[in-house]
C-alpha atoms as a PDB file:
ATOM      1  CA  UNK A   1      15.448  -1.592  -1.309  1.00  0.00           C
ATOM      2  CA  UNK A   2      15.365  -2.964  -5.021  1.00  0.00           C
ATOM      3  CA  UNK A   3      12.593  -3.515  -6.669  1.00  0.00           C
ATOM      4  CA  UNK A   4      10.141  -6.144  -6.105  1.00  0.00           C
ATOM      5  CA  UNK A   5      11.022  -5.438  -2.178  1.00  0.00           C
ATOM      6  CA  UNK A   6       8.082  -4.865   0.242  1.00  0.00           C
ATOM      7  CA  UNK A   7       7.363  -3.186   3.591  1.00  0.00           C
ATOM      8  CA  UNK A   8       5.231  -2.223   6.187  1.00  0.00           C
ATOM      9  CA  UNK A   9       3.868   0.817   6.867  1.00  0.00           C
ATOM     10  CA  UNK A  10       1.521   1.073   9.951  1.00  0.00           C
ATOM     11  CA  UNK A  11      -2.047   2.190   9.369  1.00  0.00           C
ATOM     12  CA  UNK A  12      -1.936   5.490  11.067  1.00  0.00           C
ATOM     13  CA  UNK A  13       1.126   6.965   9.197  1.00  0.00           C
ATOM     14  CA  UNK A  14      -0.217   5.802   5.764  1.00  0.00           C
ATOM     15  CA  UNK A  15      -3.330   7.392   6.741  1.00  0.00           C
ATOM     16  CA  UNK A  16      -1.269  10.458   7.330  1.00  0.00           C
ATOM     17  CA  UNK A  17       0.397  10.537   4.513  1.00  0.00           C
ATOM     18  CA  UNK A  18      -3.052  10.137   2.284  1.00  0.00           C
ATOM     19  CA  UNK A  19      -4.239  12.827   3.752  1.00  0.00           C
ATOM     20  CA  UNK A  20      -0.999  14.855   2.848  1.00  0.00           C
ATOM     21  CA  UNK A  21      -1.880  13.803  -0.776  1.00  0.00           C
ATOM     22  CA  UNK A  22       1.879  11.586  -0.306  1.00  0.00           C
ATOM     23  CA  UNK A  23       0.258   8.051   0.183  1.00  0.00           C
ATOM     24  CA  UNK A  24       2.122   4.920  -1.226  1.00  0.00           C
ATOM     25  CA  UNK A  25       0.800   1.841  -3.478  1.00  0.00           C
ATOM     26  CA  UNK A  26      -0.952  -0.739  -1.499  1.00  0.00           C
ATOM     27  CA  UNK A  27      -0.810  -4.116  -1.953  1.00  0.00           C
ATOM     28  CA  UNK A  28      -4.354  -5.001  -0.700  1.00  0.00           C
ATOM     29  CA  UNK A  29      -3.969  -8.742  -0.664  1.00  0.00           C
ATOM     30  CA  UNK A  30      -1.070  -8.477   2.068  1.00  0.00           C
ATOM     31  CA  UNK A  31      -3.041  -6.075   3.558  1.00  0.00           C
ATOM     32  CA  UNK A  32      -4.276  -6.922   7.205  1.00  0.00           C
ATOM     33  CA  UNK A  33      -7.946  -6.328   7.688  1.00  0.00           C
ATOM     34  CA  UNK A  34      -7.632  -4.315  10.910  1.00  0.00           C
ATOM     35  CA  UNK A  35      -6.034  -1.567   8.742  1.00  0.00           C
ATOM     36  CA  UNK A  36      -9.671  -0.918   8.233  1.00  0.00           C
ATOM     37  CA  UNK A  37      -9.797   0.224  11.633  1.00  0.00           C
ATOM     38  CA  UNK A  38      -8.159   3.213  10.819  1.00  0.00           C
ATOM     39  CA  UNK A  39      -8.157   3.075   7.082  1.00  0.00           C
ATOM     40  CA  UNK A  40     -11.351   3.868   4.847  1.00  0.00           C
ATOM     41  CA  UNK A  41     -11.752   0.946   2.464  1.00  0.00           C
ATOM     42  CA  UNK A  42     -12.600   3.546  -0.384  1.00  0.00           C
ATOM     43  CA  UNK A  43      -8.785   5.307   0.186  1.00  0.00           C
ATOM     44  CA  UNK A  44      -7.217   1.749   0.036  1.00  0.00           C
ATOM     45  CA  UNK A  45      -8.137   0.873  -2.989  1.00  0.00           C
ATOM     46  CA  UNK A  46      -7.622   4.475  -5.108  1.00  0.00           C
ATOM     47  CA  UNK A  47      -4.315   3.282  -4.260  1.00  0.00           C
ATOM     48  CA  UNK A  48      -4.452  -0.303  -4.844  1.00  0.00           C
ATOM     49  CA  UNK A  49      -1.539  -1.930  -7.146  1.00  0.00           C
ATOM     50  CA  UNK A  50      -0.966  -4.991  -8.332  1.00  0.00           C
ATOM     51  CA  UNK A  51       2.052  -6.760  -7.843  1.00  0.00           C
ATOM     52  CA  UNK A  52       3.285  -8.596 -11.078  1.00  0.00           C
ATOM     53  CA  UNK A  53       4.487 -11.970 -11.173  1.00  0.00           C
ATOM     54  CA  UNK A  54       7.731 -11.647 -13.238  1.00  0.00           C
ATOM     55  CA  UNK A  55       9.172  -8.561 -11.781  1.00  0.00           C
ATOM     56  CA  UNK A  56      12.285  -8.256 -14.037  1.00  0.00           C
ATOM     57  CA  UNK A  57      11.052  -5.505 -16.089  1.00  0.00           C
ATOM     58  CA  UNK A  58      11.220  -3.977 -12.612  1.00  0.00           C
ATOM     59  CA  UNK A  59      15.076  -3.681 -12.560  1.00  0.00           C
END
């Protein structure tokens, strides 16, 4: 991966992996609303991140 790159991570393991205090950024705009299923709303967004248009700074 380099940066910039995205990818998917399904609900139940990211949930997992909040709970082990390990939980990844979240990008909550490409996020699909049945992660909310599974996924409080509240632990979503501690993570939240915003992706920035000119990623070069990134590299």
């Amino acid at each position: 991966m380099k940066p910039g790159d995205r990818w998917c991570v399904v609900a139940v393991r990211w949930l997992q992996a909040y709970q082990a205090g390990a939980a990844t950024g979240v990008v909550l705009a490409a996020t699909n609303a049945r992660a909310l299923d599974v996924v409080p709303i509240e632990a979503l967004r501690q993570h939240a991140v915003d992706v920035p248009d000119d990623i070069s700074d990134l590299e």
